[in-house]
PDB file of N, CA and C in Angstrom:
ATOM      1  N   UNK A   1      24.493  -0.366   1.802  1.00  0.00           N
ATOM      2  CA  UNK A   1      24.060   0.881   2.398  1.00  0.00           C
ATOM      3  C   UNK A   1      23.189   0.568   3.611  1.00  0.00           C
ATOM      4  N   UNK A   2      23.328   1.227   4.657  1.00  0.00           N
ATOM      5  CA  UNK A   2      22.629   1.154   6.023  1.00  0.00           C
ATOM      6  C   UNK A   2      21.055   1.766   5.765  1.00  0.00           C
ATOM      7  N   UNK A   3      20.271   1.266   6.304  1.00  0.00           N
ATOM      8  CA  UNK A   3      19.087   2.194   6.526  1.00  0.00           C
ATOM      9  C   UNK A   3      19.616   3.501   6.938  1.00  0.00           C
ATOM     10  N   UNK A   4      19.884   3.584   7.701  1.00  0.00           N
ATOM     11  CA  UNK A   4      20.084   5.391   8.059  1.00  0.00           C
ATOM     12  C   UNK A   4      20.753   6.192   7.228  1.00  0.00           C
ATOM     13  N   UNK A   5      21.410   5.700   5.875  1.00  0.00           N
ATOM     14  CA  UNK A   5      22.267   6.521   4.981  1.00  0.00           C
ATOM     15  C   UNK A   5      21.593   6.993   4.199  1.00  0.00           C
ATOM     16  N   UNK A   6      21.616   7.960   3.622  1.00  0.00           N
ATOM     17  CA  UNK A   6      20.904   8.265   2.746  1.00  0.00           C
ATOM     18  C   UNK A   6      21.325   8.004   1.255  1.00  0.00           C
ATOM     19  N   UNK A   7      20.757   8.018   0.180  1.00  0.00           N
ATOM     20  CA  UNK A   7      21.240   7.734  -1.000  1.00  0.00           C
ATOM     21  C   UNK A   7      21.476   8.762  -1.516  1.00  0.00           C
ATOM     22  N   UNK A   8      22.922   8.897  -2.515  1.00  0.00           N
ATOM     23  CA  UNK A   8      23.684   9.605  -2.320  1.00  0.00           C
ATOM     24  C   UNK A   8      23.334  10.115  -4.000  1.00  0.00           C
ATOM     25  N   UNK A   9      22.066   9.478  -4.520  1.00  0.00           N
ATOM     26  CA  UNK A   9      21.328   9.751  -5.904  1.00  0.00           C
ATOM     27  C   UNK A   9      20.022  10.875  -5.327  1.00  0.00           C
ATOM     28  N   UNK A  10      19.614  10.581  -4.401  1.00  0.00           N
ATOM     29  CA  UNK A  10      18.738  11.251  -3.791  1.00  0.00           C
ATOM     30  C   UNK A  10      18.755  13.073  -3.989  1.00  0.00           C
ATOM     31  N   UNK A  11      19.544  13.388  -4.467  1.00  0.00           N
ATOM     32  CA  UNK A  11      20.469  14.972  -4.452  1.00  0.00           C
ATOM     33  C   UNK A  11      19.936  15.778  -3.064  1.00  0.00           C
ATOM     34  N   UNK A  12      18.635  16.388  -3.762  1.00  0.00           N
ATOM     35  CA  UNK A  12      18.303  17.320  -2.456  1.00  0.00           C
ATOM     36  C   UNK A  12      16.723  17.276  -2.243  1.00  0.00           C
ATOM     37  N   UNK A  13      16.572  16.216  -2.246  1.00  0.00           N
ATOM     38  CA  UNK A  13      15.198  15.315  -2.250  1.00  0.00           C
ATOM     39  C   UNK A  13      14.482  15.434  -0.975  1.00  0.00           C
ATOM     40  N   UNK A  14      15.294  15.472   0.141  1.00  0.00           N
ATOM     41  CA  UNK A  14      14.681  15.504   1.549  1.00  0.00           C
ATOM     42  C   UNK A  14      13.926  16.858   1.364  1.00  0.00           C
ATOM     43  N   UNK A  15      13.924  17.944   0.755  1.00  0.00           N
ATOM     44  CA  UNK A  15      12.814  19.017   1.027  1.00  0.00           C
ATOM     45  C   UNK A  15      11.068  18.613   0.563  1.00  0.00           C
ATOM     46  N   UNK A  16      11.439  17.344  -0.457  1.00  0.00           N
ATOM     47  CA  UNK A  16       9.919  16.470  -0.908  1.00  0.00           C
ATOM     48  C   UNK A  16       9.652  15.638   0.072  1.00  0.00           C
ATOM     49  N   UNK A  17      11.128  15.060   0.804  1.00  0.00           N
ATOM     50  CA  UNK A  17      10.634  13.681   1.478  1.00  0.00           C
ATOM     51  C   UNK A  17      10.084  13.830   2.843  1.00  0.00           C
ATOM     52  N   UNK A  18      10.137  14.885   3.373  1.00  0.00           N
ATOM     53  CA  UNK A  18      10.565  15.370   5.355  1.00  0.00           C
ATOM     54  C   UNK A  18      10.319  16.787   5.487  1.00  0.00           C
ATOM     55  N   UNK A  19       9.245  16.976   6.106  1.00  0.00           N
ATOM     56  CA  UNK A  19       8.873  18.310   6.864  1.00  0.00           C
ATOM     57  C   UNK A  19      10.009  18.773   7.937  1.00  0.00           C
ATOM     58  N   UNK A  20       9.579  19.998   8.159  1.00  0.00           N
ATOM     59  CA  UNK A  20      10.511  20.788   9.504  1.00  0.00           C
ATOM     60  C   UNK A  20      10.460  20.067  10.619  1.00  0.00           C
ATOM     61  N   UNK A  21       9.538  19.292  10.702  1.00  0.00           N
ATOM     62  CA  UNK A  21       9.096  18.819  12.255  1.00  0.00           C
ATOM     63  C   UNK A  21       9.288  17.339  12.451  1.00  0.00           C
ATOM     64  N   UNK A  22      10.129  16.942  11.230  1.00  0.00           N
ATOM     65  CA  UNK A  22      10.596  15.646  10.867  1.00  0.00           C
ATOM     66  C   UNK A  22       9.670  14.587  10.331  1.00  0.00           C
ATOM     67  N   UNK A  23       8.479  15.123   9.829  1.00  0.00           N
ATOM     68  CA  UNK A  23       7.547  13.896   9.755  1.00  0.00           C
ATOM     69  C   UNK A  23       7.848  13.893   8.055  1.00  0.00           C
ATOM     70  N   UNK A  24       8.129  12.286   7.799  1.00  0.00           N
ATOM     71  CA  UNK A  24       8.254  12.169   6.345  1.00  0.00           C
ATOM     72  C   UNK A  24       6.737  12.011   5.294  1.00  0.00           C
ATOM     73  N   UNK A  25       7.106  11.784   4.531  1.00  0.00           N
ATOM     74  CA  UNK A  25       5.914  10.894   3.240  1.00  0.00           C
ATOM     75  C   UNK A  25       5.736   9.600   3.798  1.00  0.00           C
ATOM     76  N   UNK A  26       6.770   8.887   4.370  1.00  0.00           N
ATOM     77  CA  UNK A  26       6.313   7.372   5.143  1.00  0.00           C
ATOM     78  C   UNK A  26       5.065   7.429   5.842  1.00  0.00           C
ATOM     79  N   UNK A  27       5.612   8.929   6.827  1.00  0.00           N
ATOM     80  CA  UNK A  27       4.463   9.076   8.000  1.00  0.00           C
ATOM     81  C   UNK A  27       3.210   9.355   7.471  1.00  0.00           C
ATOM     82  N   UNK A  28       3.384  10.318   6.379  1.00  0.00           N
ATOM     83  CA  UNK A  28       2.023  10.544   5.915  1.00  0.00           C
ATOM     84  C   UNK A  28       1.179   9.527   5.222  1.00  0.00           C
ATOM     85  N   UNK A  29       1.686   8.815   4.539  1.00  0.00           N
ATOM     86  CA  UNK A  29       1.400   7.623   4.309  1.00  0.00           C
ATOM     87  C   UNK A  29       0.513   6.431   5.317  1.00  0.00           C
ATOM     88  N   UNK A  30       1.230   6.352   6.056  1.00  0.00           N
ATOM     89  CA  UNK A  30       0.880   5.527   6.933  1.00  0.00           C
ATOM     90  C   UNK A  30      -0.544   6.198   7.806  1.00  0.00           C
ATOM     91  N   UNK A  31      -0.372   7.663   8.259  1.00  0.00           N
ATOM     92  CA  UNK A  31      -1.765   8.372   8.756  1.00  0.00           C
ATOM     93  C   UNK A  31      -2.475   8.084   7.924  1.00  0.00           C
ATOM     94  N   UNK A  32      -2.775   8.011   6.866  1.00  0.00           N
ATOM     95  CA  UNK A  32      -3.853   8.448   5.779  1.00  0.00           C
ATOM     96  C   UNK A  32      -4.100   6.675   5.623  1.00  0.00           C
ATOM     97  N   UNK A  33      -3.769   5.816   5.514  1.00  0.00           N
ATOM     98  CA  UNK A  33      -3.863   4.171   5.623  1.00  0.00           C
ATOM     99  C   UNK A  33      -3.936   3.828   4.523  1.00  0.00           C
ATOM    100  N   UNK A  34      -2.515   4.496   3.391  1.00  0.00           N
ATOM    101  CA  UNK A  34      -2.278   3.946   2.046  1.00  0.00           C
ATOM    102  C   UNK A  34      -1.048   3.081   2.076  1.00  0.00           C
ATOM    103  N   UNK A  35      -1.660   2.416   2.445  1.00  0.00           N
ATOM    104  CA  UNK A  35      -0.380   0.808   3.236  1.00  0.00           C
ATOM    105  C   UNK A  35       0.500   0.714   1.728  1.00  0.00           C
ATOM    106  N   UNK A  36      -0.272   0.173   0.849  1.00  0.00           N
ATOM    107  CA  UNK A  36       0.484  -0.182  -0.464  1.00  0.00           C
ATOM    108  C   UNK A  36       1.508   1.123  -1.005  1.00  0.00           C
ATOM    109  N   UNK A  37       1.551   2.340  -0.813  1.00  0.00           N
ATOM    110  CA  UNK A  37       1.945   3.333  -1.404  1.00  0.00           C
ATOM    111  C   UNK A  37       3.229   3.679  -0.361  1.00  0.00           C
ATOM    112  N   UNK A  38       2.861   3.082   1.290  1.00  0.00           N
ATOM    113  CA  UNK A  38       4.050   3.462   2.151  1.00  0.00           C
ATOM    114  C   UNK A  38       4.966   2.213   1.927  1.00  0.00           C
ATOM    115  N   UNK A  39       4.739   0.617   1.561  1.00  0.00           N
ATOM    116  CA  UNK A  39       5.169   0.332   0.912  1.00  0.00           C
ATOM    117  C   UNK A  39       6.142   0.314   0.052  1.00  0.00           C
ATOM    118  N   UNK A  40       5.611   1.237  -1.232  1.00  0.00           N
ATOM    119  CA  UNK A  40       6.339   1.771  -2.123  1.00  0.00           C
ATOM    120  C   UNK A  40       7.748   2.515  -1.892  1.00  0.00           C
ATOM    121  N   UNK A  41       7.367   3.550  -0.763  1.00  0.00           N
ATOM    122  CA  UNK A  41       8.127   4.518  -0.877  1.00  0.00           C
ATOM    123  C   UNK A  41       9.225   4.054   0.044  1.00  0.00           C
ATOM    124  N   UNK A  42       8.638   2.751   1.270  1.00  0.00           N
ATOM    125  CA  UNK A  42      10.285   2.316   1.838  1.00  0.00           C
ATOM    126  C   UNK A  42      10.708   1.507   1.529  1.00  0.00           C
ATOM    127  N   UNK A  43      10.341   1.033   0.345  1.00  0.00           N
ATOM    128  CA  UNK A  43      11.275   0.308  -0.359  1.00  0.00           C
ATOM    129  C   UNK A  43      12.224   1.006  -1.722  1.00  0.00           C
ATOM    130  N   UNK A  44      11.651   2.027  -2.056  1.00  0.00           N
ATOM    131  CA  UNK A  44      12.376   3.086  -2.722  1.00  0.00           C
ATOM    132  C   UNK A  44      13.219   3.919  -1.622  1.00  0.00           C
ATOM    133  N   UNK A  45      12.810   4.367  -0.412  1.00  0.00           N
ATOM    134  CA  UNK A  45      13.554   5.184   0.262  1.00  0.00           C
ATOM    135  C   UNK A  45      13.846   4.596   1.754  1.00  0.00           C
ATOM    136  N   UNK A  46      14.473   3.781   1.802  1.00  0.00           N
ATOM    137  CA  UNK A  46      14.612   2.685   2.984  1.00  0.00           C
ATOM    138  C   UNK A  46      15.018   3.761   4.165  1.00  0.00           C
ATOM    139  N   UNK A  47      15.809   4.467   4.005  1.00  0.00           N
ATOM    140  CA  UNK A  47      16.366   5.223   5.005  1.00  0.00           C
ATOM    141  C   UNK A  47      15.209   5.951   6.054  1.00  0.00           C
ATOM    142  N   UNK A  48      13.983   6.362   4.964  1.00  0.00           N
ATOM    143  CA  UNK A  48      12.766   6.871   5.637  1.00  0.00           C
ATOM    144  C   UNK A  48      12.137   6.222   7.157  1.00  0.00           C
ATOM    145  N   UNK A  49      12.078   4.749   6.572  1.00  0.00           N
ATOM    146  CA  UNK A  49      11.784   4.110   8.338  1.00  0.00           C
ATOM    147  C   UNK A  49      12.581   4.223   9.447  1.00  0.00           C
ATOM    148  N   UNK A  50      13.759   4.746   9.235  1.00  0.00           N
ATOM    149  CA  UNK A  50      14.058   5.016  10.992  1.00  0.00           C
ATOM    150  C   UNK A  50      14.165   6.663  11.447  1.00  0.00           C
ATOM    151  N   UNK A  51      13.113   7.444  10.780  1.00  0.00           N
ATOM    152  CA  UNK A  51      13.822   8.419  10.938  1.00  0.00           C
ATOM    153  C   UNK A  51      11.770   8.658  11.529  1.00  0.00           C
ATOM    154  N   UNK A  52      12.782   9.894  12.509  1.00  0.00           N
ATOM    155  CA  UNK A  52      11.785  10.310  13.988  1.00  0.00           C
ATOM    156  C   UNK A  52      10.342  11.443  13.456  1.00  0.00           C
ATOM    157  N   UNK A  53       9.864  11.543  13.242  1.00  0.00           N
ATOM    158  CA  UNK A  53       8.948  12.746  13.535  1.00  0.00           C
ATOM    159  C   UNK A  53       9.021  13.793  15.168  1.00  0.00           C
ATOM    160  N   UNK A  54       8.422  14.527  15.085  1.00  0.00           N
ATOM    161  CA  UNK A  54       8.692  15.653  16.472  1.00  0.00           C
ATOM    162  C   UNK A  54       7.986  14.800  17.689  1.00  0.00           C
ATOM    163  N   UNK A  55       7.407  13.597  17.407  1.00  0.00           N
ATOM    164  CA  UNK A  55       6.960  12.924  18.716  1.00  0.00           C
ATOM    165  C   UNK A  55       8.119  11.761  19.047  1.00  0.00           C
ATOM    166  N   UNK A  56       9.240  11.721  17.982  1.00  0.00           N
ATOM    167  CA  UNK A  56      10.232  10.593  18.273  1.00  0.00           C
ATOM    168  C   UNK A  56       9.262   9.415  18.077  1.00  0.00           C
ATOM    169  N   UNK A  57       8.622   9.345  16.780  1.00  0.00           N
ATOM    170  CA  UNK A  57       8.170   8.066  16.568  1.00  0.00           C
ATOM    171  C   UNK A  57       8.361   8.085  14.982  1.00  0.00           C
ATOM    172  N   UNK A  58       9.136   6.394  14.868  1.00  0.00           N
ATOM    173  CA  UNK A  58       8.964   6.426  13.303  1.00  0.00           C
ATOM    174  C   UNK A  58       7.960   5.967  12.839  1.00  0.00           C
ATOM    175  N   UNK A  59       7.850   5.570  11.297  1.00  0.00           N
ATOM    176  CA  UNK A  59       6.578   5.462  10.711  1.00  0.00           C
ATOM    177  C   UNK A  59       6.321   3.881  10.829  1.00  0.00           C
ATOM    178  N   UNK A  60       7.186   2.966  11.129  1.00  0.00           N
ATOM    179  CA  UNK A  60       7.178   1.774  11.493  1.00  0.00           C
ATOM    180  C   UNK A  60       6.330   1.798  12.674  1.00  0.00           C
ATOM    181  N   UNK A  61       6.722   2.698  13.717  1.00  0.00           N
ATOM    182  CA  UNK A  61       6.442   2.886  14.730  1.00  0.00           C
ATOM    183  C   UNK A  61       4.734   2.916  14.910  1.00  0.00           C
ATOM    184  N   UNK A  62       3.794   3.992  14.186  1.00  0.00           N
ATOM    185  CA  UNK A  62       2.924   4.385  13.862  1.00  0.00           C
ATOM    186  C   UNK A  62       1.927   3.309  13.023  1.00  0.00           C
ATOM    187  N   UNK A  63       3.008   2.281  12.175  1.00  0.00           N
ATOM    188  CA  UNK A  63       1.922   1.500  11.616  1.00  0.00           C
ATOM    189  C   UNK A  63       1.617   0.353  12.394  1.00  0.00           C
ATOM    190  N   UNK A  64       2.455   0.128  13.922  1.00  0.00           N
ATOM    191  CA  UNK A  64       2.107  -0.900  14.409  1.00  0.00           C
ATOM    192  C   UNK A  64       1.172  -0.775  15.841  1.00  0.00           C
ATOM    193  N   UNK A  65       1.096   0.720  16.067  1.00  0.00           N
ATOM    194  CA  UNK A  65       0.115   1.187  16.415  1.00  0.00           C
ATOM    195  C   UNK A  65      -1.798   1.252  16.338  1.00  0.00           C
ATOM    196  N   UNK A  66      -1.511   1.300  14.355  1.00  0.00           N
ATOM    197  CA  UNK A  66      -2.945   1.768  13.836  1.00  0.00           C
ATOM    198  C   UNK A  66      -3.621   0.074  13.501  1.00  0.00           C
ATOM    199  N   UNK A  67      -4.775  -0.234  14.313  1.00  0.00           N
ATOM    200  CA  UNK A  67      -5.181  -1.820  13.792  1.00  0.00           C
ATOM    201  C   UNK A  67      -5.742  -1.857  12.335  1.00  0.00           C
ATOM    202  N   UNK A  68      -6.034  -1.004  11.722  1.00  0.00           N
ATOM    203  CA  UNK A  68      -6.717  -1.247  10.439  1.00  0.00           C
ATOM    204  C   UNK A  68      -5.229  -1.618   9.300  1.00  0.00           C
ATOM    205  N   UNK A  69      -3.932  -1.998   9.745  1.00  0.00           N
ATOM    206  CA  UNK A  69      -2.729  -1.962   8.993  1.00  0.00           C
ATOM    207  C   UNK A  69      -3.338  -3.761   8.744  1.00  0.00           C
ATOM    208  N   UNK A  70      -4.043  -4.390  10.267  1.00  0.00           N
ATOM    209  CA  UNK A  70      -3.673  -5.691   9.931  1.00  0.00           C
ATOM    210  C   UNK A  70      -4.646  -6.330  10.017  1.00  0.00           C
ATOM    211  N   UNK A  71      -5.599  -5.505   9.545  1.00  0.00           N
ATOM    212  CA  UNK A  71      -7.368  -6.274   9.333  1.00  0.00           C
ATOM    213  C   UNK A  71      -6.940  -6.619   7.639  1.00  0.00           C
ATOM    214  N   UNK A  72      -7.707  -8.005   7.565  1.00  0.00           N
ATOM    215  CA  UNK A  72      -7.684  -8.475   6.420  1.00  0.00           C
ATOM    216  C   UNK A  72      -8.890  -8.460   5.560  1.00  0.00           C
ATOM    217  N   UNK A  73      -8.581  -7.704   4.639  1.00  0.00           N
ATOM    218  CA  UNK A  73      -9.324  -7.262   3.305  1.00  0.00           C
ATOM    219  C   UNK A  73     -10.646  -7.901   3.252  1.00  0.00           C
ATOM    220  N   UNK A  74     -11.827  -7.873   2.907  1.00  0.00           N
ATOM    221  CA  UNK A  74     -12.866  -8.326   2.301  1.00  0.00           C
ATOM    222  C   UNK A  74     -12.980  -8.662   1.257  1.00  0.00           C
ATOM    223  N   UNK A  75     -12.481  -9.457   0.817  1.00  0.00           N
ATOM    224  CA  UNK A  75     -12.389  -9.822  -1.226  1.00  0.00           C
ATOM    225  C   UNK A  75     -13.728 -10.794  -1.060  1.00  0.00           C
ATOM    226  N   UNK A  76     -14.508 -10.164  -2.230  1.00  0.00           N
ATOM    227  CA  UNK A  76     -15.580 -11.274  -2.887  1.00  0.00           C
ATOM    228  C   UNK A  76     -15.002 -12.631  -3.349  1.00  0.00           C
ATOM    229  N   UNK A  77     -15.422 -13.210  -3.265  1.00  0.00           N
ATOM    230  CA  UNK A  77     -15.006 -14.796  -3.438  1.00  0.00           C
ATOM    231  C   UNK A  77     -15.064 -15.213  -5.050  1.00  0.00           C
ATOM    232  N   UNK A  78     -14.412 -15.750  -5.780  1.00  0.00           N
ATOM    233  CA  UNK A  78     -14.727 -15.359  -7.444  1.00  0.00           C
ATOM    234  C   UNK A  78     -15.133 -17.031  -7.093  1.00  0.00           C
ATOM    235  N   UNK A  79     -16.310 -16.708  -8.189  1.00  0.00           N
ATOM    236  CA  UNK A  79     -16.907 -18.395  -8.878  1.00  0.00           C
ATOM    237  C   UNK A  79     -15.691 -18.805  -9.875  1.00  0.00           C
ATOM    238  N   UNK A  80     -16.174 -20.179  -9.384  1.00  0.00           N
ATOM    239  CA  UNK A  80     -14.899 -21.184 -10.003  1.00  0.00           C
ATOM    240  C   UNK A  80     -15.082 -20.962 -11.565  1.00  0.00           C
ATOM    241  N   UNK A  81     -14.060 -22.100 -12.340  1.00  0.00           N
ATOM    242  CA  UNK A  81     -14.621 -21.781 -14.168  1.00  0.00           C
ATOM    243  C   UNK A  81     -15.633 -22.604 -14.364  1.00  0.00           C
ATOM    244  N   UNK A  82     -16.057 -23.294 -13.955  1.00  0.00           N
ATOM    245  CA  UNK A  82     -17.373 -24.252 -14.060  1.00  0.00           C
ATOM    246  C   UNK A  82     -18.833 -22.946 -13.574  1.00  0.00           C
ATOM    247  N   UNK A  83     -18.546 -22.671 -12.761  1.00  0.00           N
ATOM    248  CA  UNK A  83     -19.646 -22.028 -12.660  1.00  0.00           C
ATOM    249  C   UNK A  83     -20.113 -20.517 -13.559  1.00  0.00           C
ATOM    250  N   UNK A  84     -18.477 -19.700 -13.893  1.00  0.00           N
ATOM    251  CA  UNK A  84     -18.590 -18.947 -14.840  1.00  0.00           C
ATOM    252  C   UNK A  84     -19.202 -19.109 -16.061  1.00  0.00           C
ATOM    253  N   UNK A  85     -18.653 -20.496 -16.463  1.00  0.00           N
ATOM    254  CA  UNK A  85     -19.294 -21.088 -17.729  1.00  0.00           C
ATOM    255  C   UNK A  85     -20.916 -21.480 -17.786  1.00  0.00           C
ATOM    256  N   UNK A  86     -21.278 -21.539 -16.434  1.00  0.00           N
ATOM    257  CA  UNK A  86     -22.460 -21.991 -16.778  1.00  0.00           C
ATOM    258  C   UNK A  86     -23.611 -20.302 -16.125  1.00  0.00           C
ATOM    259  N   UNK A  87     -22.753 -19.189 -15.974  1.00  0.00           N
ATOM    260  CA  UNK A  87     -23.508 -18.147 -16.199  1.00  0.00           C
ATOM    261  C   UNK A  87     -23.521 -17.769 -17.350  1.00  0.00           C
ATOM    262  N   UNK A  88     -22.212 -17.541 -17.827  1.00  0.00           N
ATOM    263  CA  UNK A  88     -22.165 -16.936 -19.226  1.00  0.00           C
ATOM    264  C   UNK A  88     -22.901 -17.499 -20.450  1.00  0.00           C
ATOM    265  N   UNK A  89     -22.863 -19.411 -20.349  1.00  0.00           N
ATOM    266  CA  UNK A  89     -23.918 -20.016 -21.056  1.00  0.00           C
ATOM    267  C   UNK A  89     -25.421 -19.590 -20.846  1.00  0.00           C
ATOM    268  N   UNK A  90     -25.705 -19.471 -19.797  1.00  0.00           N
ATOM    269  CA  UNK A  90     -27.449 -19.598 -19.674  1.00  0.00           C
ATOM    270  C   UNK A  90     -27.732 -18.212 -20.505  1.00  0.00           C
ATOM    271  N   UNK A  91     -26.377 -17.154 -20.252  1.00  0.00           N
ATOM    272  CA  UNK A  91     -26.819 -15.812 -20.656  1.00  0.00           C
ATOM    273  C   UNK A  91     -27.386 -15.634 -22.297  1.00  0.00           C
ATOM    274  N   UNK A  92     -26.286 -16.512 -23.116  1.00  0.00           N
ATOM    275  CA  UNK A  92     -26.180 -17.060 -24.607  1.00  0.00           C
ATOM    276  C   UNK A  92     -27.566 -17.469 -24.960  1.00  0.00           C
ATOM    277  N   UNK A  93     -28.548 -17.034 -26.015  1.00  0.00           N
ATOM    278  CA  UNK A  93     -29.205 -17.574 -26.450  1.00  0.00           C
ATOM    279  C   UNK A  93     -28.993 -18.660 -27.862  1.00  0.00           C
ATOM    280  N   UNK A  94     -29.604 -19.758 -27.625  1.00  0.00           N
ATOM    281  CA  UNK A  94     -29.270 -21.005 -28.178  1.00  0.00           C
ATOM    282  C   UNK A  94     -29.870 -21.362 -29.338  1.00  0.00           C
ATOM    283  N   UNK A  95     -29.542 -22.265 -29.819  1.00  0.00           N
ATOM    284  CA  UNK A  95     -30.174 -22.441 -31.395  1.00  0.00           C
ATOM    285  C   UNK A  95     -31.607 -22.557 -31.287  1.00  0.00           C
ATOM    286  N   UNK A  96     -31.839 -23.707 -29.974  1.00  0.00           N
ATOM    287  CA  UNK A  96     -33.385 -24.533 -30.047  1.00  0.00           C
ATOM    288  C   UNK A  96     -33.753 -23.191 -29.085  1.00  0.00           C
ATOM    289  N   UNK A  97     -33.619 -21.885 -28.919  1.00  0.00           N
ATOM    290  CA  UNK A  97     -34.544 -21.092 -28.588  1.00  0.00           C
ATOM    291  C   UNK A  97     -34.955 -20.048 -29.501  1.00  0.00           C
ATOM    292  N   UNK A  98     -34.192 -20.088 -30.378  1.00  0.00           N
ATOM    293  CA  UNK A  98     -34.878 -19.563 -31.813  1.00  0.00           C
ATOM    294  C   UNK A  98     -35.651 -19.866 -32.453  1.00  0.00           C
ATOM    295  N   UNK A  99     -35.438 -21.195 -32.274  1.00  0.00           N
ATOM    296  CA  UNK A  99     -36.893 -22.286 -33.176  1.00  0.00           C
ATOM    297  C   UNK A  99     -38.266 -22.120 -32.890  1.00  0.00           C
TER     298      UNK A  99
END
């Protein structure tokens, strides 16, 4: 199946997937900067990325536009298992501190 075909399981789905003015759930997706969820949906609905909104831009189009698509995350750095172990130990009270 081509990107531009639509799936032919889809029945009459485009009234959920695509506004009057052509802007899909991709697009909205992508405005709102739920990367993982637009994701989702073009890989469930492939046909969605080439298709235009009323400015003739697709949502591909739009995410390579917006820079926050390709700033990379801030993840806390996790302590190794050596060091876990030796929080979770100190936390443990021990025999010879009962004594």
């Amino acid at each position: 199946m081509k990107l531009t075909e639509r799936n032919p399981n889809d029945g009459d789905n485009k009234h959920f997937l695509q506004r009057n003015g052509g802007t899909t759930v991709l697009h909205v997706t992508i405005f709102t900067e739920f990367f993982e969820l637009a994701h989702f949906i073009a890989e469930s609905y492939p046909y969605l990325i080439e298709e235009r909104d009323q400015n003739s831009m697709s949502a591909l189009q739009y995410l390579a536009c917006n820079p926050n698509a390709f700033r990379k995350k801030k993840v806390a750095p996790r302590q190794g298992f050596m060091e876990e172990l030796m929080v979770s130990r100190s936390t443990v009270p021990t025999v010879l501190d009962k004594l």
